[in-house]
C-alpha atoms as a PDB file:
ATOM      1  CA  UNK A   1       0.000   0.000   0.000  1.00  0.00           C
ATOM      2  CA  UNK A   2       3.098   2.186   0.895  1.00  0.00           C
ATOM      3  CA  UNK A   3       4.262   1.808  -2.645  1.00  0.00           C
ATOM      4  CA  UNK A   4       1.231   2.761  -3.984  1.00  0.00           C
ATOM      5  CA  UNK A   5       1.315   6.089  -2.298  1.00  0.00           C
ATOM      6  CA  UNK A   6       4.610   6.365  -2.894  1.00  0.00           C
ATOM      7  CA  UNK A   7       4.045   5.853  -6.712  1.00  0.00           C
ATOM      8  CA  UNK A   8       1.019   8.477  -6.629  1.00  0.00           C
ATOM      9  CA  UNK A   9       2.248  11.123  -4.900  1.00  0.00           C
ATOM     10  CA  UNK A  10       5.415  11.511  -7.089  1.00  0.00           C
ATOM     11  CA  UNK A  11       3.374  10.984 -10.563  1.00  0.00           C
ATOM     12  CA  UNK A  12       1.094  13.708  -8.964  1.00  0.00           C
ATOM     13  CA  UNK A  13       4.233  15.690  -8.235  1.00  0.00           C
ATOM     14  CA  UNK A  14       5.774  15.519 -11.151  1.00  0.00           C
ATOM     15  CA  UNK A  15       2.660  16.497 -13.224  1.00  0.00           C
ATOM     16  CA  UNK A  16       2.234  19.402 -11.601  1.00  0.00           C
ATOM     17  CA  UNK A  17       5.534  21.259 -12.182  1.00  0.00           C
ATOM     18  CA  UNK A  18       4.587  19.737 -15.712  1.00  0.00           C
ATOM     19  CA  UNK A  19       6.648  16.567 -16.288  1.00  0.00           C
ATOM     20  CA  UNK A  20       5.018  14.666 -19.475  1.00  0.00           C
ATOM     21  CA  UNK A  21       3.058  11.437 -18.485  1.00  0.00           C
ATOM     22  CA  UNK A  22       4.957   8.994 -20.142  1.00  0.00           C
ATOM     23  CA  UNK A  23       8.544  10.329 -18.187  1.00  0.00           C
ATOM     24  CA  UNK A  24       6.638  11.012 -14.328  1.00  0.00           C
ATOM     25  CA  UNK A  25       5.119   7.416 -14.528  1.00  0.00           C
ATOM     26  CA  UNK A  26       8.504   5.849 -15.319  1.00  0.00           C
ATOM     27  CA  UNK A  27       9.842   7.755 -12.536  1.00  0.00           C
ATOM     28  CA  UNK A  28       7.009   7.523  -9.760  1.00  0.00           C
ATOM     29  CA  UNK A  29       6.598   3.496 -10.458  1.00  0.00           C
ATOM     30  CA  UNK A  30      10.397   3.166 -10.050  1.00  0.00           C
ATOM     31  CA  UNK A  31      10.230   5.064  -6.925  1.00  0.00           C
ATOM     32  CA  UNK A  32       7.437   2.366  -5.989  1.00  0.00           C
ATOM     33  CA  UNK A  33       8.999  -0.890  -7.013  1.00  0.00           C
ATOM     34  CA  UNK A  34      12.012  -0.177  -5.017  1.00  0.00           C
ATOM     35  CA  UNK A  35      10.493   0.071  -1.621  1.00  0.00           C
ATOM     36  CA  UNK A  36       7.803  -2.626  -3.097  1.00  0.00           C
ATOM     37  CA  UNK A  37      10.817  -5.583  -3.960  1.00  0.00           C
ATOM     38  CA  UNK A  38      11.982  -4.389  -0.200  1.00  0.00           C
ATOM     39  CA  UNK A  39       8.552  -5.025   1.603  1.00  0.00           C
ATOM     40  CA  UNK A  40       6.911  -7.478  -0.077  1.00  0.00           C
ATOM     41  CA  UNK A  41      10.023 -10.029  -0.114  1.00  0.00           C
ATOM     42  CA  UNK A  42      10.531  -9.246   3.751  1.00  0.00           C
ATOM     43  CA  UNK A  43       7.036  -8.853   4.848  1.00  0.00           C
ATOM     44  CA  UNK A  44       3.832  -9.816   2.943  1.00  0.00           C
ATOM     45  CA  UNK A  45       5.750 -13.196   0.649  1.00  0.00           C
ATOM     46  CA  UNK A  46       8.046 -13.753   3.359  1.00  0.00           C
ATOM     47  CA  UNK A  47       9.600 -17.223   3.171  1.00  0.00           C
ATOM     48  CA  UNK A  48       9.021 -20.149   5.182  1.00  0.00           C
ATOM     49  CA  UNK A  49      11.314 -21.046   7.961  1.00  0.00           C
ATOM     50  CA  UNK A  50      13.650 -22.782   6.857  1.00  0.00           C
ATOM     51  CA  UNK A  51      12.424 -22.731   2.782  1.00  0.00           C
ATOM     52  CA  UNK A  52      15.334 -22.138   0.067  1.00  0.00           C
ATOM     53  CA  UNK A  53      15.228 -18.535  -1.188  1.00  0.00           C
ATOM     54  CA  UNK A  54      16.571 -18.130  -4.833  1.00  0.00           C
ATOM     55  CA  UNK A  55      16.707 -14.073  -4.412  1.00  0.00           C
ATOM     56  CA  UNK A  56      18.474 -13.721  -7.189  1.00  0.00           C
ATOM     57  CA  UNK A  57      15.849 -15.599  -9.347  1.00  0.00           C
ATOM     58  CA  UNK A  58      12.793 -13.878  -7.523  1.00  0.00           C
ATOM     59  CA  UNK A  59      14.615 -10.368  -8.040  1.00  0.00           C
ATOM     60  CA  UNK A  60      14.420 -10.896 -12.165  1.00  0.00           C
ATOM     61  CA  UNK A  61      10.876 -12.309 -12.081  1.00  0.00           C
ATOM     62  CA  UNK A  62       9.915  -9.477  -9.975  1.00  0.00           C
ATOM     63  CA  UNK A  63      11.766  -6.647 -12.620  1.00  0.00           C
ATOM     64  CA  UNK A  64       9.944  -8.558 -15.404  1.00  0.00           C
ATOM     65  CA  UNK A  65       6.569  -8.595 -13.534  1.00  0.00           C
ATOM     66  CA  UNK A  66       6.375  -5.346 -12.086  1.00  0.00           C
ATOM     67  CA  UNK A  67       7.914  -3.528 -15.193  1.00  0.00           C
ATOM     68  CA  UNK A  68       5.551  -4.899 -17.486  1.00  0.00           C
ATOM     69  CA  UNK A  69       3.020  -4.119 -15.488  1.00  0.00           C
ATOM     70  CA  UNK A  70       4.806  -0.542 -14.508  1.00  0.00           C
ATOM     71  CA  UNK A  71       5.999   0.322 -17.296  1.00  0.00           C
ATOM     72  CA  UNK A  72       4.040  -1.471 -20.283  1.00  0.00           C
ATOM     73  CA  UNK A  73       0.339  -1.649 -18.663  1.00  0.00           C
ATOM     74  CA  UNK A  74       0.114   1.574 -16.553  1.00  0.00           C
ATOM     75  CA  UNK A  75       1.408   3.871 -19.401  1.00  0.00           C
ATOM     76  CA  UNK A  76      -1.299   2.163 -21.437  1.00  0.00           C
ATOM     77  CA  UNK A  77      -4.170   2.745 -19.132  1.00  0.00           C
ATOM     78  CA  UNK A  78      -3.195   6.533 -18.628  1.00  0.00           C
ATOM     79  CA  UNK A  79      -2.912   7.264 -21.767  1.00  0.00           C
ATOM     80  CA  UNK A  80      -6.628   5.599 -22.948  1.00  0.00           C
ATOM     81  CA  UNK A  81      -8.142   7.317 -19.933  1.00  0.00           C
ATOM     82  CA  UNK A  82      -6.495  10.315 -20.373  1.00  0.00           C
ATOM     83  CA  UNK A  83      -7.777  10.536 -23.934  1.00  0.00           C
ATOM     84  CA  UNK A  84     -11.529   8.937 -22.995  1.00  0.00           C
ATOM     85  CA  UNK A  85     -11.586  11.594 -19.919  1.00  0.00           C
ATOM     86  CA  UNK A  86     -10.220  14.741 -21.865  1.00  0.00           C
ATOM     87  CA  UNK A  87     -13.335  15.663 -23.685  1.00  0.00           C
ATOM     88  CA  UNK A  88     -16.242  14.906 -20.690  1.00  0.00           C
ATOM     89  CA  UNK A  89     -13.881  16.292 -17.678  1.00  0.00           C
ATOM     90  CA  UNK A  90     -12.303  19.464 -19.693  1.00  0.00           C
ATOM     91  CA  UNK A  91     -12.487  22.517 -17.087  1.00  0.00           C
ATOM     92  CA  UNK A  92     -10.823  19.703 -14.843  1.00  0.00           C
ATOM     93  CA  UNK A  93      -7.456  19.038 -15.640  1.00  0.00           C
ATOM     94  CA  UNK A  94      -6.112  18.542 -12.442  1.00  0.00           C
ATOM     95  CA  UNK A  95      -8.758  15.898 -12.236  1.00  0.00           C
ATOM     96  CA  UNK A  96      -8.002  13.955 -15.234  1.00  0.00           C
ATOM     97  CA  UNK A  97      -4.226  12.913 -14.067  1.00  0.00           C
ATOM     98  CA  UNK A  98      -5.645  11.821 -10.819  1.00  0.00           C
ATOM     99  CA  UNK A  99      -8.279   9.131 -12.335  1.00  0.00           C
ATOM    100  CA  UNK A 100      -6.110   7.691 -15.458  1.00  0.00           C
ATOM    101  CA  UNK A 101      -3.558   7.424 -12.368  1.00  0.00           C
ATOM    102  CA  UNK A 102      -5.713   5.391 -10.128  1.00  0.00           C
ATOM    103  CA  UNK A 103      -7.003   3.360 -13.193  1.00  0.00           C
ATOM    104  CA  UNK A 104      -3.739   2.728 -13.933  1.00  0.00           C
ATOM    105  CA  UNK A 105      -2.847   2.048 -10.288  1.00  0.00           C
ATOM    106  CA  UNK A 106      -5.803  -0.558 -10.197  1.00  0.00           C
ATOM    107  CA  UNK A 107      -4.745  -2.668 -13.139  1.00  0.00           C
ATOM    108  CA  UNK A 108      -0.958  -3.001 -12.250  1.00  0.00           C
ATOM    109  CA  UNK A 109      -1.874  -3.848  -8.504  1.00  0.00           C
ATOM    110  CA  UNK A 110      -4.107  -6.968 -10.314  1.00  0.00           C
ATOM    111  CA  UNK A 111      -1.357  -7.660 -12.318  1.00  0.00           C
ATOM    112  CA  UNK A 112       1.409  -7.576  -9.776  1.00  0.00           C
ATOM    113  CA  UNK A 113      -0.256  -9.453  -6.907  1.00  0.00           C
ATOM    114  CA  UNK A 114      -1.527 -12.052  -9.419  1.00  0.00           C
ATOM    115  CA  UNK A 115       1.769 -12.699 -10.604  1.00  0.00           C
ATOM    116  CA  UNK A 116       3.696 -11.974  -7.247  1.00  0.00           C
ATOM    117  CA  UNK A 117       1.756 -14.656  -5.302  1.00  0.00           C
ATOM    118  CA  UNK A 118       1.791 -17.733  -8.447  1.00  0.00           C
ATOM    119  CA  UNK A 119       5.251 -16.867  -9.415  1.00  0.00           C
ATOM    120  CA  UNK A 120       7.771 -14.340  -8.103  1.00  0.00           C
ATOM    121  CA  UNK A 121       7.229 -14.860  -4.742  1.00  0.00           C
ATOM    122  CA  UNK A 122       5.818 -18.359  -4.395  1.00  0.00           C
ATOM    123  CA  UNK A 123       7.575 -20.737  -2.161  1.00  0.00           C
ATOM    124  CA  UNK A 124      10.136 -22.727  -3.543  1.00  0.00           C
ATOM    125  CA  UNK A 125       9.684 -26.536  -3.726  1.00  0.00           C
ATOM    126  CA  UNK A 126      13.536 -27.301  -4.325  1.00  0.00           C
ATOM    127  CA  UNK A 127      15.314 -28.893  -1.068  1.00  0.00           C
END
């Protein structure tokens, strides 16, 4: 949840002293998947007592995942909803950012805890 804020508040930030979308979402999901690798390998996918951790493997599934969905799917999303929102919310610019944001924000955390909990962080069955 953390990362999320993290992630919004600097794409928010950056907007507003007028940062393009495509350049302050690369920058506020990196921000985000830092401290998310951090917490969600030592806290929420923690390993089992005494399971083998390949953290070198989960670190590269976990670029892969999250920068697809960072950096592939989130652009995506803002960009439609930016364009679909333009038209009905103009007058409101500060609140089109915001939405295509959270939309974006609500695929990728589908994406990432779909793919964090069947295969980045799932426990390993090697001895």
């Amino acid at each position: 949840m953390l990362n999320t804020l993290i992630d919004l508040a600097t794409y928010l930030l950056l907007r507003q002293v007028g940062l393009q979308i495509l350049a302050a979402n690369f920058i506020s999901t990196s921000a985000g998947m830092a401290f998310s690798y951090v917490a969600n390998h030592r806290f929420t996918f923690r390993p089992l007592p005494g399971a083998p951790v390949r953290r070198r493997r989960r670190l590269l599934l976990f670029l892969l995942v999250t920068g697809t969905g960072l950096w592939l799917l989130q652009p995506v999303v803002i960009v439609a909803v930016t364009h679909w929102l333009e038209s009905p919310l103009s007058g409101s610019e500060a609140l089109v950012p915001l939405i295509a944001k959270v939309c974006a924000i609500a695929v990728g955390l589908i994406w990432n805890y779909t793919l964090y909990s069947r295969v980045v962080f799932r426990p390993s069955r090697d001895p």
